[in-house]
PDB file of N, CA and C in Angstrom:
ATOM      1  N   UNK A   1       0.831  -1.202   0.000  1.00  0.00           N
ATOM      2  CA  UNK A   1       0.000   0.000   0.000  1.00  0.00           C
ATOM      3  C   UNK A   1       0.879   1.272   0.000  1.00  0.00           C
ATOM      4  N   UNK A   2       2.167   1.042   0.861  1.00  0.00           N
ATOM      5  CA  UNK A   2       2.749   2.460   0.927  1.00  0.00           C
ATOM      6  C   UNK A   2       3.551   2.302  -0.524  1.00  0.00           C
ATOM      7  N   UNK A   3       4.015   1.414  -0.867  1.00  0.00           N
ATOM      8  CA  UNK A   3       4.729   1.238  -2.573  1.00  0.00           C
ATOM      9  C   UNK A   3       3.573   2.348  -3.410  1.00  0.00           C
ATOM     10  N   UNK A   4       2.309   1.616  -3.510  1.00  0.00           N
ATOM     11  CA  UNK A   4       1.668   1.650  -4.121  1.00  0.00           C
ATOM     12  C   UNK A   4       1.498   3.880  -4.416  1.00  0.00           C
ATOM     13  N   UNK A   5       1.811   4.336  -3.217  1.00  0.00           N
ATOM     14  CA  UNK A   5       1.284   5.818  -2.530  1.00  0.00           C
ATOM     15  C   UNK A   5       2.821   6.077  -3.474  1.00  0.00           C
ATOM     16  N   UNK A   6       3.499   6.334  -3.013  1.00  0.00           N
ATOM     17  CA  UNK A   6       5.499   6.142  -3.694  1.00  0.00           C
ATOM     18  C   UNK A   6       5.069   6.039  -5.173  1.00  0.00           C
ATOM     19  N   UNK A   7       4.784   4.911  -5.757  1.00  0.00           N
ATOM     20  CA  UNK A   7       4.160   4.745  -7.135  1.00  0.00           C
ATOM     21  C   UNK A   7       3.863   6.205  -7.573  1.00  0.00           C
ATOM     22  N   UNK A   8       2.227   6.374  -7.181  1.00  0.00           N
ATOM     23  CA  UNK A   8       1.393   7.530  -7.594  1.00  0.00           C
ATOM     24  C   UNK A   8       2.146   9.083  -7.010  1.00  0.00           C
ATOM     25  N   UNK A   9       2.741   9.247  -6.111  1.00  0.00           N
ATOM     26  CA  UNK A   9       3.435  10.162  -6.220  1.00  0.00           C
ATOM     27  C   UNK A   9       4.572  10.561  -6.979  1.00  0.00           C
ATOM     28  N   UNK A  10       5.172   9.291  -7.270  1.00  0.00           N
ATOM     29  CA  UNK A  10       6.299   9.704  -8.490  1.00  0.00           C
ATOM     30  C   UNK A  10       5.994  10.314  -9.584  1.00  0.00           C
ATOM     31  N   UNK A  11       4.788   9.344 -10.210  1.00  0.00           N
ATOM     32  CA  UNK A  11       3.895   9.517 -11.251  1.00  0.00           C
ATOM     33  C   UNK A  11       3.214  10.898 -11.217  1.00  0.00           C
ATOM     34  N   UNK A  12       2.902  11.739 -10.472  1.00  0.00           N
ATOM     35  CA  UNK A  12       2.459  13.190 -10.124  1.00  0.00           C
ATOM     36  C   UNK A  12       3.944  14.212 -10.293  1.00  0.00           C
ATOM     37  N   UNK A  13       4.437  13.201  -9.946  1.00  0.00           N
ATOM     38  CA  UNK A  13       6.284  14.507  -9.658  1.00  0.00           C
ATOM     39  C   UNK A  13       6.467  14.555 -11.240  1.00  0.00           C
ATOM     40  N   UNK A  14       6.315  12.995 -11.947  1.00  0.00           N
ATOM     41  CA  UNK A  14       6.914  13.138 -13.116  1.00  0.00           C
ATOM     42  C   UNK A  14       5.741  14.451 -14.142  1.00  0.00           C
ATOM     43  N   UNK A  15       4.409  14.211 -14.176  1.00  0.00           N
ATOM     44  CA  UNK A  15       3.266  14.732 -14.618  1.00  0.00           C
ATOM     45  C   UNK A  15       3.379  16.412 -14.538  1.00  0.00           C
ATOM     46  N   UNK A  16       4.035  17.103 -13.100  1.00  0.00           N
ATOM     47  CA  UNK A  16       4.086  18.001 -12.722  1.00  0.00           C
ATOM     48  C   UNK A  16       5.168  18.353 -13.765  1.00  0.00           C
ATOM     49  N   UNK A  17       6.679  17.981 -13.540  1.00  0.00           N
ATOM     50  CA  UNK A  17       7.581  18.382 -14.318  1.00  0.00           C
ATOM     51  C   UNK A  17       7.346  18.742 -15.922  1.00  0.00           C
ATOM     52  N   UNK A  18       6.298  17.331 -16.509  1.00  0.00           N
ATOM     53  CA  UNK A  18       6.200  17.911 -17.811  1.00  0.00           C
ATOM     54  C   UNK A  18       4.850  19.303 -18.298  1.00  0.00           C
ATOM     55  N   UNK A  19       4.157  19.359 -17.070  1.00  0.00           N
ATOM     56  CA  UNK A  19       3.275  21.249 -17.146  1.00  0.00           C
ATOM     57  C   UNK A  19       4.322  21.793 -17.003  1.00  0.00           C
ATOM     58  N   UNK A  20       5.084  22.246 -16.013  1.00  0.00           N
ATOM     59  CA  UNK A  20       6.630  22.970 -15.770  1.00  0.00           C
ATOM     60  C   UNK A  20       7.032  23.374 -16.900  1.00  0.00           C
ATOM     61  N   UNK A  21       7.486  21.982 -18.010  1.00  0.00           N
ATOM     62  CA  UNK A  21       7.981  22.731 -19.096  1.00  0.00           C
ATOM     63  C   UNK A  21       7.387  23.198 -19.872  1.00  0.00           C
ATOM     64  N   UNK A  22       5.620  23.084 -20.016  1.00  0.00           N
ATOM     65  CA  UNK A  22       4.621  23.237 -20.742  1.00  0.00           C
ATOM     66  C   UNK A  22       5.285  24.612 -20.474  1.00  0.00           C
ATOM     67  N   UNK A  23       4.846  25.229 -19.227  1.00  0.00           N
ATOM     68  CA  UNK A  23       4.370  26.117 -18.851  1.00  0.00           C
ATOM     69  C   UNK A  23       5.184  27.455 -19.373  1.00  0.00           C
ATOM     70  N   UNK A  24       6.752  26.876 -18.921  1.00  0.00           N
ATOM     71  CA  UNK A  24       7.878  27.677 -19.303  1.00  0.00           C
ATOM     72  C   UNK A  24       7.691  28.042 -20.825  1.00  0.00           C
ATOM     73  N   UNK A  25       7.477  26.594 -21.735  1.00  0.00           N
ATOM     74  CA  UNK A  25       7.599  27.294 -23.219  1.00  0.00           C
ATOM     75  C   UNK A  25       6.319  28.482 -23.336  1.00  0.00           C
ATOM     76  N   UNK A  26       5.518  27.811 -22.714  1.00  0.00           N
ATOM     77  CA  UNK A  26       4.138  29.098 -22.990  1.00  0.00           C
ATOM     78  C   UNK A  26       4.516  30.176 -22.669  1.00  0.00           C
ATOM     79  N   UNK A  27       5.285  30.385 -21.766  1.00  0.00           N
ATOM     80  CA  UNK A  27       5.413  31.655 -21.088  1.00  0.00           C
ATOM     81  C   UNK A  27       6.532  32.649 -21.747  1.00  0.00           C
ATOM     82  N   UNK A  28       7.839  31.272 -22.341  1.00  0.00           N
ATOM     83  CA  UNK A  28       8.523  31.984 -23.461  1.00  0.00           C
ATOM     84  C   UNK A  28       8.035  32.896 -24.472  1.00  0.00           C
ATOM     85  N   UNK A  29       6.968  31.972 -25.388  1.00  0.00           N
ATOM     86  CA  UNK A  29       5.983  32.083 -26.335  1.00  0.00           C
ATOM     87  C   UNK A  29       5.596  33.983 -26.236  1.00  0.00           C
ATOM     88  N   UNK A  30       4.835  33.353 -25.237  1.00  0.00           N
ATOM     89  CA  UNK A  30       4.080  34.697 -24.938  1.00  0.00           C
ATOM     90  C   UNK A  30       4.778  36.518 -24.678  1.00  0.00           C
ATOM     91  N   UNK A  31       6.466  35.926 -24.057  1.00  0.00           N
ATOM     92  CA  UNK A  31       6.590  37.287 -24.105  1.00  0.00           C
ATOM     93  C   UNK A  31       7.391  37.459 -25.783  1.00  0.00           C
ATOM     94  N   UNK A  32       7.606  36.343 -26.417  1.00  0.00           N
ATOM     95  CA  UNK A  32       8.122  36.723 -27.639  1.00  0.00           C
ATOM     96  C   UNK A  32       6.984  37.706 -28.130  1.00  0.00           C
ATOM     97  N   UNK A  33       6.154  37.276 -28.115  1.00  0.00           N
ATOM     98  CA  UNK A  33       5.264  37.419 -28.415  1.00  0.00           C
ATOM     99  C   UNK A  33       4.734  39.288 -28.653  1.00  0.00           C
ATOM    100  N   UNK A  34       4.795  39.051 -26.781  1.00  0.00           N
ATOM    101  CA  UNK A  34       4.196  40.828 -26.451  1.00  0.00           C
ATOM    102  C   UNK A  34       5.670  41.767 -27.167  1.00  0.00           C
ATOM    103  N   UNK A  35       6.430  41.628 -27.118  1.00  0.00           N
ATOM    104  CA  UNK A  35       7.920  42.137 -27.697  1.00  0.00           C
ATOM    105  C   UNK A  35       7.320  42.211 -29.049  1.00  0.00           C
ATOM    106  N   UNK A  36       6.843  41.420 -29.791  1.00  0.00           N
ATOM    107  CA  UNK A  36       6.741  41.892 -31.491  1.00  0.00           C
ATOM    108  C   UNK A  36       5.505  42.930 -31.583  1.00  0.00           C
ATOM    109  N   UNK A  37       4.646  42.657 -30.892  1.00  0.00           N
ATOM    110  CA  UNK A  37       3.217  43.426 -30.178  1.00  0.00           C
ATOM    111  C   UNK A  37       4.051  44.766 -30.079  1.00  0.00           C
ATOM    112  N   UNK A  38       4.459  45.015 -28.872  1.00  0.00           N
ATOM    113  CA  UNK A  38       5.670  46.284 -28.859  1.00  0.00           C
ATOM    114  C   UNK A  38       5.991  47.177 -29.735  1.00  0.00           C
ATOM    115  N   UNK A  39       6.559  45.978 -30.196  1.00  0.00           N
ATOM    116  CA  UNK A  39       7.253  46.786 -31.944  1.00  0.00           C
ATOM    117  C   UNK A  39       6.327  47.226 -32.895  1.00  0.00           C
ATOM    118  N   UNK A  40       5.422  46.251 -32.845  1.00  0.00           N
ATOM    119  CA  UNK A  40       4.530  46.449 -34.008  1.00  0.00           C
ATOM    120  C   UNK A  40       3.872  48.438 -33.481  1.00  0.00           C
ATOM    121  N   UNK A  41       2.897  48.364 -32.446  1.00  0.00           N
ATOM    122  CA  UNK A  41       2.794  49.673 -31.767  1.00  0.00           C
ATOM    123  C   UNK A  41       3.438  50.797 -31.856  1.00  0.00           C
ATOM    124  N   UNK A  42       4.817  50.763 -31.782  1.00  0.00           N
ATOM    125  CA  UNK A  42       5.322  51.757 -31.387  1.00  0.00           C
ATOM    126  C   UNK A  42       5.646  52.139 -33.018  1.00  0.00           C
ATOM    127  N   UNK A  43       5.810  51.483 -34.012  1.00  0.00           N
ATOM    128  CA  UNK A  43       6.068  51.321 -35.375  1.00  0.00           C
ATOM    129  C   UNK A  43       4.575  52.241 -36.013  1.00  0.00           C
ATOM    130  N   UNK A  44       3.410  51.836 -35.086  1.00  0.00           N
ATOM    131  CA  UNK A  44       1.913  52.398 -36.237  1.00  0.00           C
ATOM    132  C   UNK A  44       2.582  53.842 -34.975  1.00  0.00           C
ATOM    133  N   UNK A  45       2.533  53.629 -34.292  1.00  0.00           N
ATOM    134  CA  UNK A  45       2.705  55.502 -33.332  1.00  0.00           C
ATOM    135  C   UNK A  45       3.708  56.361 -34.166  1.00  0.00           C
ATOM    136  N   UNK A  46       4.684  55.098 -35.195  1.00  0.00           N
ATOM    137  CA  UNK A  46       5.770  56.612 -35.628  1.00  0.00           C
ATOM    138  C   UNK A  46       5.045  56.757 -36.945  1.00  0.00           C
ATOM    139  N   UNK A  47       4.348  55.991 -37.738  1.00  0.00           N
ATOM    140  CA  UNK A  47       3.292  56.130 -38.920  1.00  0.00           C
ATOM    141  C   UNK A  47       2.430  57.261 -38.335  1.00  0.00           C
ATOM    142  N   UNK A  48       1.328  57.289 -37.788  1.00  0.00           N
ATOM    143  CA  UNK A  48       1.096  58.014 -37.404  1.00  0.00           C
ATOM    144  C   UNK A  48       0.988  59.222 -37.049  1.00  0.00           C
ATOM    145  N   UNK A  49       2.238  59.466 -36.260  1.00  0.00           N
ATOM    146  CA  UNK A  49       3.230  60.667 -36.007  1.00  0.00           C
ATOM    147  C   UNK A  49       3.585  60.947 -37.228  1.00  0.00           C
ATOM    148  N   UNK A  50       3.868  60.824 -38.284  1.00  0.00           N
ATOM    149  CA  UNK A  50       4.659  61.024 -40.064  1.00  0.00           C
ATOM    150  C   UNK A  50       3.550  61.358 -40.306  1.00  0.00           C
ATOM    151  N   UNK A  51       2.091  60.559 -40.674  1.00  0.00           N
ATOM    152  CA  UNK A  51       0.459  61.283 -41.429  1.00  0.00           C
ATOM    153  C   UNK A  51       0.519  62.448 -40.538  1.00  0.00           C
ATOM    154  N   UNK A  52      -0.016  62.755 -39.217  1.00  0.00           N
ATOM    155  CA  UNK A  52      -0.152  63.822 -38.956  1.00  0.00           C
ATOM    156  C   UNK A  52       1.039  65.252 -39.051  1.00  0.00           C
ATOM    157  N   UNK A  53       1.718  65.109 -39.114  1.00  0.00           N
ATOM    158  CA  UNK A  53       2.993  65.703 -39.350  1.00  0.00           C
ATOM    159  C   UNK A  53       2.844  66.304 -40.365  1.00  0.00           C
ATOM    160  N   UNK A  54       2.225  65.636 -41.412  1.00  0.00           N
ATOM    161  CA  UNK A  54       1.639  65.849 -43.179  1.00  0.00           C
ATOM    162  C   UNK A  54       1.098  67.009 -43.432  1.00  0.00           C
ATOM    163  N   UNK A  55       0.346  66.654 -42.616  1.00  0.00           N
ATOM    164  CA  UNK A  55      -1.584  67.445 -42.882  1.00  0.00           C
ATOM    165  C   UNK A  55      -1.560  69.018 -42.310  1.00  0.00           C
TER     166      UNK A  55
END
């Protein structure tokens, strides 16, 4: 019975570790992510800034 508890907890340690890395790549992902978001923004603000500048 206590094997059995040892068993299912390993099996949770191992389960846990692979969300962990889920989690990490998602989280990589995501600030690549907001960084091109960033760029993209600050890129239509200097467009922007150039049309009105125009007129």
């Amino acid at each position: 019975q206590v094997e059995d508890l040892l068993v299912a907890m390993e099996k949770v340690k191992q389960e846990l570790e692979v969300m962990k890395a889920k989690l990490s790549s998602t989280q990589l992902s995501l600030a690549e992510k907001e960084g091109h978001l960033t760029a993209l923004r600050a890129e239509r603000r200097k467009h922007l800034e150039e049309v009105l500048e125009m007129k």
